[in-house]
Protein backbone atom coordinates (compact mmCIF):
# COMPACT_ATOMS: atom_id res chain seq x y z
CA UNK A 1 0.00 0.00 0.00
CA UNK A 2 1.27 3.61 -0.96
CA UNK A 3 -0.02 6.29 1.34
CA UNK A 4 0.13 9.77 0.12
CA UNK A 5 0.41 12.86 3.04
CA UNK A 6 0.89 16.52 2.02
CA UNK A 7 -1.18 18.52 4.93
CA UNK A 8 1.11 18.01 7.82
CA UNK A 9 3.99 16.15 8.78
CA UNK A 10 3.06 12.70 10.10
CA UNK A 11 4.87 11.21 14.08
CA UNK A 12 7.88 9.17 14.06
CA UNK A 13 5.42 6.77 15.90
CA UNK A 14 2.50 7.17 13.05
CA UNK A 15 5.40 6.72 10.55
CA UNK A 16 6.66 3.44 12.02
CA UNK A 17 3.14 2.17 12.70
CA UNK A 18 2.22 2.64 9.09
CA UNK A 19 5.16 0.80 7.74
CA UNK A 20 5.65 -1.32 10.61
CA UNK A 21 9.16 -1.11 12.19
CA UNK A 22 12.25 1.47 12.09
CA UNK A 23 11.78 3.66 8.88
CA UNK A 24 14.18 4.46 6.59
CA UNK A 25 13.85 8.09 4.23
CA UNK A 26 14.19 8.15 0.50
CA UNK A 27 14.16 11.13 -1.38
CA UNK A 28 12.66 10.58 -4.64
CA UNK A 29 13.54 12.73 -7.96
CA UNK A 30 9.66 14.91 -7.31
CA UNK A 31 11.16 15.97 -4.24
CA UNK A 32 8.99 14.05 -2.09
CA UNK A 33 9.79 11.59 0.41
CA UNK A 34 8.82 7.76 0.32
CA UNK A 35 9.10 6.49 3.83
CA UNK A 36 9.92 2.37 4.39
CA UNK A 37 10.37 -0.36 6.58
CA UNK A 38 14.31 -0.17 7.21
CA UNK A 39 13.71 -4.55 8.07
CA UNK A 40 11.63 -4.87 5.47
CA UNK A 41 13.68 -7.45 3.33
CA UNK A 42 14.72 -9.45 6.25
CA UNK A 43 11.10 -9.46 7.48
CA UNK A 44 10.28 -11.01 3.89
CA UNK A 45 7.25 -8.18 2.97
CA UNK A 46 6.08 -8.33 -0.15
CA UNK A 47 7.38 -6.19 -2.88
CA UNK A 48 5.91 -2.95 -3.61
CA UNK A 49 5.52 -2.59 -7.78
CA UNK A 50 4.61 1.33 -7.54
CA UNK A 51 6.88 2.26 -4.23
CA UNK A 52 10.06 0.51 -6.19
CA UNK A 53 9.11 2.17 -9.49
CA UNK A 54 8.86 5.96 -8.04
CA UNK A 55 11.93 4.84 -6.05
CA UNK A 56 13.57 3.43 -9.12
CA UNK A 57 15.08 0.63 -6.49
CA UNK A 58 13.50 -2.70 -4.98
CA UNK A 59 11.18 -1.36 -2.49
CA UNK A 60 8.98 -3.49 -0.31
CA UNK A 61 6.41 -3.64 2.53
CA UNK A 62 3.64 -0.65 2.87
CA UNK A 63 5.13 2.95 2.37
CA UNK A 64 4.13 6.75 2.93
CA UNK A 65 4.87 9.65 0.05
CA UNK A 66 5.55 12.51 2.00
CA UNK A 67 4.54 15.80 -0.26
CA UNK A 68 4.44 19.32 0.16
CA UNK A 69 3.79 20.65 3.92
CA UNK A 70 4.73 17.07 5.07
CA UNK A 71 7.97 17.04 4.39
CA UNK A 72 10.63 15.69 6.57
CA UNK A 73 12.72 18.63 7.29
């Protein structure tokens, strides 16, 4: 699942909830941020087609697309 936030920047804690476990930041060519399960490989999550095309690596497990206003600063 790719969720999509641009209002306000989410919690460390809603981030890891989300994507369940430590999260890892990837800043994608938009400008936006795709946030992941650091574990995710080693946890053996499925792999996400339209996270790992937008990241242009292997990306799995659910993700957030951080836009606009929340942005990771």
């Amino acid at each position: 699942m790719v969720k999509i936030i641009k209002d306000k920047e989410p919690t460390l804690e809603q981030m890891q909830a989300f994507v369940g476990g430590y999260i890892t930041l990837i800043t994608l060519p938009d400008g936006s941020q795709l946030v992941c399960d650091e574990d995710g490989i080693l946890k053996d999550k499925e792999m996400n087609i339209e996270a790992s095309r937008l990241a242009g690596q292997a990306i799995v497990g659910d993700v957030m697309i951080l836009k606009d206003q929340a942005r990771m600063t």
